[in-house]
Protein backbone atom coordinates (compact mmCIF):
# COMPACT_ATOMS: atom_id res chain seq x y z
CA UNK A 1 17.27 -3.97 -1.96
CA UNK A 2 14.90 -1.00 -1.95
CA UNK A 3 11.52 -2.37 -1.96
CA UNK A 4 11.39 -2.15 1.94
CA UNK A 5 10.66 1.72 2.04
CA UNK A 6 7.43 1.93 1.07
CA UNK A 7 6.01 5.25 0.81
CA UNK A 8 8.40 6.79 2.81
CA UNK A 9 11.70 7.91 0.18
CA UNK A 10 13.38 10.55 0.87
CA UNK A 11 11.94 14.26 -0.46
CA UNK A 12 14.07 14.92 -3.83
CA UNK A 13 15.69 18.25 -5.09
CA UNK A 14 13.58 18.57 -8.17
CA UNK A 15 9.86 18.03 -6.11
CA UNK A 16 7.42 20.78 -5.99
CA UNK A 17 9.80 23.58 -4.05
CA UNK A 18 8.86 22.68 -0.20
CA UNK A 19 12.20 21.57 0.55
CA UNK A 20 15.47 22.45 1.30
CA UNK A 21 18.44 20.84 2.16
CA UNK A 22 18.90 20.53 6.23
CA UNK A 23 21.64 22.89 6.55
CA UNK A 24 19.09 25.74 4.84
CA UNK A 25 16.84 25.35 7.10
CA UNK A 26 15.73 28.77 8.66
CA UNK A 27 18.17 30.57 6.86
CA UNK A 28 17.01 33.28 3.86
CA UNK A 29 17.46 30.26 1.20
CA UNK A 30 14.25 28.28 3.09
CA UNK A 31 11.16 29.55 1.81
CA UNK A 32 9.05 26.53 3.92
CA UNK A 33 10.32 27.50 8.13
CA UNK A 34 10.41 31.11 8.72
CA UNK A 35 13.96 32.36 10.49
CA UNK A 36 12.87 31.54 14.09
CA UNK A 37 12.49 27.65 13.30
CA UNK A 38 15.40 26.76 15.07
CA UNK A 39 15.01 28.89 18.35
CA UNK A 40 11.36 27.84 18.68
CA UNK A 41 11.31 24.25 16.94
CA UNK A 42 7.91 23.57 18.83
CA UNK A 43 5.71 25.96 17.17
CA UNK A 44 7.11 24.36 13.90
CA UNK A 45 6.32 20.83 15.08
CA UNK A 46 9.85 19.94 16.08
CA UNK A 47 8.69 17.30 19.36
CA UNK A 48 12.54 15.75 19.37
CA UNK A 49 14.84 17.56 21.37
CA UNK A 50 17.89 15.57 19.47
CA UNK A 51 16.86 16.22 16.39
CA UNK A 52 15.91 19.92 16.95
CA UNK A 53 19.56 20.30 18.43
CA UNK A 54 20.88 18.77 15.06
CA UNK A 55 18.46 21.37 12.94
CA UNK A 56 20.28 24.32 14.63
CA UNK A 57 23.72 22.97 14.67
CA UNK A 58 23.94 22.53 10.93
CA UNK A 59 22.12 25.40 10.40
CA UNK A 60 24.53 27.52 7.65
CA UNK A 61 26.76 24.94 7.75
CA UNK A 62 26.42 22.16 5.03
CA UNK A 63 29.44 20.57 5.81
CA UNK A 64 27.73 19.70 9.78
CA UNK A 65 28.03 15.79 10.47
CA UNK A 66 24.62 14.93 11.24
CA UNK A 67 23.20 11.64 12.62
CA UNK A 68 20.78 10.02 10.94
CA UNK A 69 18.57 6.36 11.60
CA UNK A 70 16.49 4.45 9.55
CA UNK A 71 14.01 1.47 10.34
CA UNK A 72 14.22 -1.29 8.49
CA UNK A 73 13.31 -4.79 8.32
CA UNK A 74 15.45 -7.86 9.49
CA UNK A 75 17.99 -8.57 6.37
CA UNK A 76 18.30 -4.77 5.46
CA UNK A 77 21.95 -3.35 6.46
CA UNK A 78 22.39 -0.09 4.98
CA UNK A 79 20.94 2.92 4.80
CA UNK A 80 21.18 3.56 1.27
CA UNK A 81 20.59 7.19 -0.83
CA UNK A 82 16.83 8.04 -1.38
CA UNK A 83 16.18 6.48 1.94
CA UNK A 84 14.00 7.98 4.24
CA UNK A 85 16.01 8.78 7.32
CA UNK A 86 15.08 10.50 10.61
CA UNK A 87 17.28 13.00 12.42
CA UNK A 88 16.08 11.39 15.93
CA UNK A 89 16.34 8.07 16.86
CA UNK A 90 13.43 8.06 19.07
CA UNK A 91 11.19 8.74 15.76
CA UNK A 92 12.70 6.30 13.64
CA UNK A 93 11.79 3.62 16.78
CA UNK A 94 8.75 5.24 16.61
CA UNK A 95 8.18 4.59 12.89
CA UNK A 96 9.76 1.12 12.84
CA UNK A 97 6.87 0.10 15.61
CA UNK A 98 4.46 1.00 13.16
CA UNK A 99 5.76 -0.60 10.18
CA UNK A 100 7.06 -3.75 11.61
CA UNK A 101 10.76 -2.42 10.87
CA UNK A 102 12.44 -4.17 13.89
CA UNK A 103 16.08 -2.70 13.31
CA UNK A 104 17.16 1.24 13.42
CA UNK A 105 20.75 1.56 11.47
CA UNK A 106 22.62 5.06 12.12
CA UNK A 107 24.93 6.58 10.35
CA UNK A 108 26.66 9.51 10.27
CA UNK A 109 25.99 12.28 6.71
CA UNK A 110 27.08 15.93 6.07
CA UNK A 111 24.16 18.66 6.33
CA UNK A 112 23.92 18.73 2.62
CA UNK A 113 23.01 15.37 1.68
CA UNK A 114 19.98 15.80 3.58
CA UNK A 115 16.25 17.44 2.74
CA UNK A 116 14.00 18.88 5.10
């Protein structure tokens, strides 16, 4: 079951070049955050201290466990691929409020899987 998510899927590898996988991030491969991204998440928009902290530590290294969490709705009980996923719980809570998405599943993905 899919239909849940909305408009928020997760960004895909073939869209229009403004993404790169998390572990790229601020490295020479990201042509979105310039190199200082992960010192100085703020000035980038980074407001989550957790998931700023995970930006940095898989930074160069896509093999990084990273947590992820999803909202969903009641009956929903995996985080599947394409989700939309949030590196900090706090703004998946945030985004469940909104959407009437109750429940925040976590699990736990390498660097790579994920795009920024």
């Amino acid at each position: 079951m899919t239909d849940y998510r909305g408009r928020h899927a997760a960004p895909g590898p073939d869209g229009d070049g403004t993404t790169v996988r998390l572990d790229q991030v601020g490295t020479a491969d990201d042509t979105v955050f310039p190199r200082d991204v992960t010192r100085y998440p703020e000035r980038y928009g980074g407001t989550h201290a957790h998931g700023n902290a995970q930006v940095a530590d898989a930074r160069a290294n896509p093999d990084a466990m990273v947590t992820v969490w999803r909202a969903v709705p009641d009956g929903v009980d995996t985080i599947n691929p394409g989700d939309w996923v949030a590196i900090s719980r706090d703004y998946a809570a945030q985004h469940g409020a909104s959407e009437r998405a109750p429940r925040i599943l976590e699990a736990q993905v390498p660097a790579r899987e994920l795009l920024e």
